[in-house]
N, C-alpha and C. Protein backbone atom coordinates (compact mmCIF):
# COMPACT_ATOMS: atom_id res chain seq x y z
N UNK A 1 15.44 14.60 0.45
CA UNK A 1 15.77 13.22 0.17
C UNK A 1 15.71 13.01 -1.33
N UNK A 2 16.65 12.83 -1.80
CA UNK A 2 16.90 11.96 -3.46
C UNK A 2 17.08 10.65 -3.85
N UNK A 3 16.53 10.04 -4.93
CA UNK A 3 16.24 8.54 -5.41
C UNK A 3 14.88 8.42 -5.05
N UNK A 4 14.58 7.42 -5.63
CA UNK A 4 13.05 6.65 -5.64
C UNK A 4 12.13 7.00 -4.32
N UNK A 5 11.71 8.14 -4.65
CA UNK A 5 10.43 8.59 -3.56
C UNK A 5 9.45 7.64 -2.47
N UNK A 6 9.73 6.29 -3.16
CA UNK A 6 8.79 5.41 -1.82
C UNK A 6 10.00 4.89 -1.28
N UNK A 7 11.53 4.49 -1.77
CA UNK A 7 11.81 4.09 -1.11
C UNK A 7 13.36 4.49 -0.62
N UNK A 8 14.46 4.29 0.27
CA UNK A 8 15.75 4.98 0.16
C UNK A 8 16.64 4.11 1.40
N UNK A 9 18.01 4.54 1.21
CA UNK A 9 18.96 4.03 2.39
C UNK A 9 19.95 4.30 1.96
N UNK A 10 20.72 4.98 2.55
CA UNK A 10 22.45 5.17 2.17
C UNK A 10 23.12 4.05 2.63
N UNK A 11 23.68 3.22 2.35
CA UNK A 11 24.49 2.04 3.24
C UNK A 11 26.44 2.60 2.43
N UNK A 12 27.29 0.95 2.61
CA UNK A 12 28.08 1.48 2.04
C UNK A 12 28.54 0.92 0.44
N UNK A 13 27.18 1.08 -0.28
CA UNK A 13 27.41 1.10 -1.92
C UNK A 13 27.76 2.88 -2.28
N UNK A 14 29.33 3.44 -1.09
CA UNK A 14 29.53 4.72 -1.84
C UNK A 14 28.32 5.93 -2.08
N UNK A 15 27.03 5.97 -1.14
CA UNK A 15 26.34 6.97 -2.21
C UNK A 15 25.48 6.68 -2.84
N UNK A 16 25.62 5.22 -3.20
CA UNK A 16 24.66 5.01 -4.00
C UNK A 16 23.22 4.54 -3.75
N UNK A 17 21.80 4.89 -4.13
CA UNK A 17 20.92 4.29 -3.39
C UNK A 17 20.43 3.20 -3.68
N UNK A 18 20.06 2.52 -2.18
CA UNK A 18 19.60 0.60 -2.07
C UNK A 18 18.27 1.00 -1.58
N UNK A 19 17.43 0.22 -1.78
CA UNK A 19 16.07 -0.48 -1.87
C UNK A 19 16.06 -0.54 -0.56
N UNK A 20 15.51 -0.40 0.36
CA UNK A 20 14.89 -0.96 1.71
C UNK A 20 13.46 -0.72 2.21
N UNK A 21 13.52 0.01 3.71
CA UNK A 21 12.14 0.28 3.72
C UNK A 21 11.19 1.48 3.48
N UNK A 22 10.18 1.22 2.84
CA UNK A 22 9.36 2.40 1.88
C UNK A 22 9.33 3.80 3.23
N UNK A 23 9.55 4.59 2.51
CA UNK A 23 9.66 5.93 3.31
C UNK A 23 8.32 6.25 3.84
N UNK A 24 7.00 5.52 3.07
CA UNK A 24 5.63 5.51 3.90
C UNK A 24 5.52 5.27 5.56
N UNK A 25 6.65 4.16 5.77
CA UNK A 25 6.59 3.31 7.12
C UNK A 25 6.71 4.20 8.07
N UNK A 26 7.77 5.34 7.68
CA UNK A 26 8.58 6.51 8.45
C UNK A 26 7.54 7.76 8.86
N UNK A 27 7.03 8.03 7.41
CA UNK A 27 6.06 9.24 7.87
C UNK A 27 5.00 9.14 7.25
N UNK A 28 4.35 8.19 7.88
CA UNK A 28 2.78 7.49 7.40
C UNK A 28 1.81 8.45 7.22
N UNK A 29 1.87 9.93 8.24
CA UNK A 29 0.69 10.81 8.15
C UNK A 29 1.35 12.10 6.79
N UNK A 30 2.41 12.03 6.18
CA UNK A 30 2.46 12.28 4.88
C UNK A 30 2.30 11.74 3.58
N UNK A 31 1.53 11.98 2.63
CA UNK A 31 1.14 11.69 1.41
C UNK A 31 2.57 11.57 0.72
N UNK A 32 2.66 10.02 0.26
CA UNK A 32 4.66 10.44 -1.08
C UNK A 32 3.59 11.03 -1.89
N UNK A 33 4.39 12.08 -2.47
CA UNK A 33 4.26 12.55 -3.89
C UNK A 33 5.12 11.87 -4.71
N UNK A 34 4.95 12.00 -6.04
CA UNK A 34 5.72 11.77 -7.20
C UNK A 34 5.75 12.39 -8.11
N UNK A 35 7.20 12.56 -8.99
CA UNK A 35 7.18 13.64 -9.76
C UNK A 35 6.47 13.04 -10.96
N UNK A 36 6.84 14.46 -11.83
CA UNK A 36 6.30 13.66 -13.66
C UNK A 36 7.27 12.46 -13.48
N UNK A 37 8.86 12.20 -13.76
CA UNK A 37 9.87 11.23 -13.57
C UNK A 37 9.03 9.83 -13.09
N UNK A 38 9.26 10.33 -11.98
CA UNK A 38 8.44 8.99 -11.12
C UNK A 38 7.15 8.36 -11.67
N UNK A 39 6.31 9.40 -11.79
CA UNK A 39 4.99 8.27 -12.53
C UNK A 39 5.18 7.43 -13.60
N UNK A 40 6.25 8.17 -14.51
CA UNK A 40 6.75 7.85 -15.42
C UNK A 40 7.08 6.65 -15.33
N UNK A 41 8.01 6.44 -14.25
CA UNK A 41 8.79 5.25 -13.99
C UNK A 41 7.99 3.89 -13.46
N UNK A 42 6.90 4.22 -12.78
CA UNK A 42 5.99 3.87 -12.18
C UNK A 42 5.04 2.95 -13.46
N UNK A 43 4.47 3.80 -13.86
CA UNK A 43 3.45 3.59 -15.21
C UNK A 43 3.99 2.60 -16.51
N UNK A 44 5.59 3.19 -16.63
CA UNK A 44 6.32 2.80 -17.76
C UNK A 44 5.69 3.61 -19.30
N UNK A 45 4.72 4.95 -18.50
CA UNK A 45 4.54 6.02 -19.75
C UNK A 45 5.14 6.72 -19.97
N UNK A 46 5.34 7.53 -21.14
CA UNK A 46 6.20 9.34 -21.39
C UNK A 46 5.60 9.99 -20.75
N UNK A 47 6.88 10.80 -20.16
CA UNK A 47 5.73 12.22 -19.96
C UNK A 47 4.67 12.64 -20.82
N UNK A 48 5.27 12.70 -22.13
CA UNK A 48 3.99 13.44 -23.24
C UNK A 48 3.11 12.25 -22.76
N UNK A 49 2.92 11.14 -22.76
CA UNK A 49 1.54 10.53 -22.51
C UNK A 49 1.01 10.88 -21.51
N UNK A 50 1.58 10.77 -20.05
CA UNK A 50 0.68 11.24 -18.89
C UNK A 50 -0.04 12.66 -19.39
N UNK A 51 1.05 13.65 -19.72
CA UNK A 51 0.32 14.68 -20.15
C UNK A 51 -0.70 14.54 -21.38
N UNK A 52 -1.01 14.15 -21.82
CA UNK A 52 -1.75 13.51 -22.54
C UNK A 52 -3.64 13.07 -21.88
N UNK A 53 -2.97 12.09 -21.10
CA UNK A 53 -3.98 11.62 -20.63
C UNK A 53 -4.47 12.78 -19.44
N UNK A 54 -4.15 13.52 -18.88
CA UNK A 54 -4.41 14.72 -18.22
C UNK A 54 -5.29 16.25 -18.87
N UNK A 55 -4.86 15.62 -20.42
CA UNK A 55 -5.65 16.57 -21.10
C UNK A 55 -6.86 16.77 -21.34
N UNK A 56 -8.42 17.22 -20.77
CA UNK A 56 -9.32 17.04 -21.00
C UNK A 56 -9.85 17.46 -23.23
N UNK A 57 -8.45 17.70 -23.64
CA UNK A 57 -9.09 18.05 -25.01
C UNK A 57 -8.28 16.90 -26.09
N UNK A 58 -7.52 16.07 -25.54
CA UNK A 58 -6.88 14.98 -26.05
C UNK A 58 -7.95 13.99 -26.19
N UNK A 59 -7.53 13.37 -27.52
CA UNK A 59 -8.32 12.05 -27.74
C UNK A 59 -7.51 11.12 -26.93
N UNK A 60 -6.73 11.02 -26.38
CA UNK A 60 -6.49 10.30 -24.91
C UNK A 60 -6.58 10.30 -23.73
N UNK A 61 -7.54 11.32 -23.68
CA UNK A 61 -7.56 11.78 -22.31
C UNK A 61 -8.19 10.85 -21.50
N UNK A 62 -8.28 10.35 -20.37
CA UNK A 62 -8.89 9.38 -19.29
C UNK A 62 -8.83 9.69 -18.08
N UNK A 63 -10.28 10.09 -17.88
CA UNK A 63 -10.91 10.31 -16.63
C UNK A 63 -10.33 9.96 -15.02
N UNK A 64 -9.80 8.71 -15.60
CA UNK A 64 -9.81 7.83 -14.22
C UNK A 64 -8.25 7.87 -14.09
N UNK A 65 -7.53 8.38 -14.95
CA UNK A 65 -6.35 8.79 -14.12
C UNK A 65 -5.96 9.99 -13.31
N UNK A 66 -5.18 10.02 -11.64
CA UNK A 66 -4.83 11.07 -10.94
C UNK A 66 -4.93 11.73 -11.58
N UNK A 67 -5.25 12.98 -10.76
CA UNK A 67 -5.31 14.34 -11.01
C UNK A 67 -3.63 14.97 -10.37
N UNK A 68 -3.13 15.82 -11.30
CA UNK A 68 -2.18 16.12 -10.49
C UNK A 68 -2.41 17.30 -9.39
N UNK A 69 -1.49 17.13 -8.51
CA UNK A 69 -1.37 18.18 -7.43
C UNK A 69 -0.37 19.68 -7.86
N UNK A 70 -0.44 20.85 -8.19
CA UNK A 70 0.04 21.47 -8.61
C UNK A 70 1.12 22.53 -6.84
N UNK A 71 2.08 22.36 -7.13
CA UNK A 71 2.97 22.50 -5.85
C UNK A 71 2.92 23.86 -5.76
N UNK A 72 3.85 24.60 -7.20
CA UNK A 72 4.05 25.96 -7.37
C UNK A 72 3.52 26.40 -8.30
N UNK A 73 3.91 27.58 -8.74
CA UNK A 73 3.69 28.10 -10.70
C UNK A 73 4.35 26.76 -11.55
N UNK A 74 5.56 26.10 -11.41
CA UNK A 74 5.89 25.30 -12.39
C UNK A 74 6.35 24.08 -11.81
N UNK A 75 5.65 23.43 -10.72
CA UNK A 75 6.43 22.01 -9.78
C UNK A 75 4.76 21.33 -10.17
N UNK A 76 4.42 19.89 -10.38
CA UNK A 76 3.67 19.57 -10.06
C UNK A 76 3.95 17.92 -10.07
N UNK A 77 3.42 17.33 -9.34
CA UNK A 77 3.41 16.00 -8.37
C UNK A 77 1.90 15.35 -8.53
N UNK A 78 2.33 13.81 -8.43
CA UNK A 78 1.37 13.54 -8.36
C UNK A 78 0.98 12.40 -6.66
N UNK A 79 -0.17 11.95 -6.22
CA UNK A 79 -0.06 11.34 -5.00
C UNK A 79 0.46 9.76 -5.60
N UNK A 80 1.08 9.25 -4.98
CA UNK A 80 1.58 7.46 -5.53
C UNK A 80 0.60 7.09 -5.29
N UNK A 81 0.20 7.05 -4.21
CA UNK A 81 -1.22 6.19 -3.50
C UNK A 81 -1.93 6.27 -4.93
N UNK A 82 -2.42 7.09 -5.60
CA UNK A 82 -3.41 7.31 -6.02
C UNK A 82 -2.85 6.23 -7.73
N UNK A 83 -1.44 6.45 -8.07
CA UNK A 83 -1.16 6.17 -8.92
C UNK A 83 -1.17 4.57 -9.10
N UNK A 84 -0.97 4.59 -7.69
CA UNK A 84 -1.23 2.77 -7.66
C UNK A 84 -1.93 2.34 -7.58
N UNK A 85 -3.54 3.14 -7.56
CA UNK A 85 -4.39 2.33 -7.13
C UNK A 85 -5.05 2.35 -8.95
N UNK A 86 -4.38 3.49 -9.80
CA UNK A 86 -4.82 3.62 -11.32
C UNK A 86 -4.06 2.02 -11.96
N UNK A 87 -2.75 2.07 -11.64
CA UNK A 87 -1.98 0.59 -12.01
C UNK A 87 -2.99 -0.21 -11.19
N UNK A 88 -3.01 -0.61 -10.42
CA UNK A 88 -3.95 -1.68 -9.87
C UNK A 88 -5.58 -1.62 -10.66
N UNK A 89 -6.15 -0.52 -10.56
CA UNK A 89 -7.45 -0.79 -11.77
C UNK A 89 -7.19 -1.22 -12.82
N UNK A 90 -6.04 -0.97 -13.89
CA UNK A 90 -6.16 -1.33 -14.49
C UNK A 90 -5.56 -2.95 -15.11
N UNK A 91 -4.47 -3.34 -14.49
CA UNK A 91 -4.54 -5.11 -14.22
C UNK A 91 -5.86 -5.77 -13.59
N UNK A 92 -6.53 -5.36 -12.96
CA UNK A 92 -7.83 -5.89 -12.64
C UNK A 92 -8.52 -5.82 -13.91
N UNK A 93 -8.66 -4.61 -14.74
CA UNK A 93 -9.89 -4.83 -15.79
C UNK A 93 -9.47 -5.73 -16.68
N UNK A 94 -8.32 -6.08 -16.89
CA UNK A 94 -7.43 -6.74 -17.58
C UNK A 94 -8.30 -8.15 -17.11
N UNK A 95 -8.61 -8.61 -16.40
CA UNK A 95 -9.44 -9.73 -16.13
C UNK A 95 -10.73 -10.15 -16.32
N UNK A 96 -11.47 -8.91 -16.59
CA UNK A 96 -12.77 -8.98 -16.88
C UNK A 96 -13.08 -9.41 -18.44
């Protein structure tokens, strides 16, 4: 399946993909992954930043973001769940 990992539908925009219901609903006892792309898109960071913040020797590095899931020698993903719950901590601290 290609386009936006939580969500998809072929209708007839030609091919093109529409928004409907999150692919979670479908296969609830699988984890979405997301690529580098996606977090990206997700976060509204660069790659070089996620990687960044993944770096335990970066002066940006932060603890409290996902860990990635490493697929192969060179695929690695991260869980959404997890990414949303890093976006969601951090609009919350945003309040304190």
């Amino acid at each position: 399946m290609r386009g936006n990992p939580l969500n998809h539908s072929q209708g007839a925009n030609h091919g093109k993909l529409k928004l409907t219901q999150p692919v979670i609903k479908e296969c609830n006892h699988i984890p979405q992954l997301l690529s580098i792309k996606g977090v990206s898109g997700y976060t509204g960071l660069s790659r070089s930043t996620i990687y960044e913040l993944i770096n335990e020797y970066s002066d940006c590095y932060d603890p409290t973001f996902p860990k990635k899931v490493q697929l192969t020698k060179v695929r690695v993903v991260w869980v959404a769940s997890e990414i949303a719950d890093w976006i969601n901590a951090k609009i919350e601290s945003r309040l304190a």
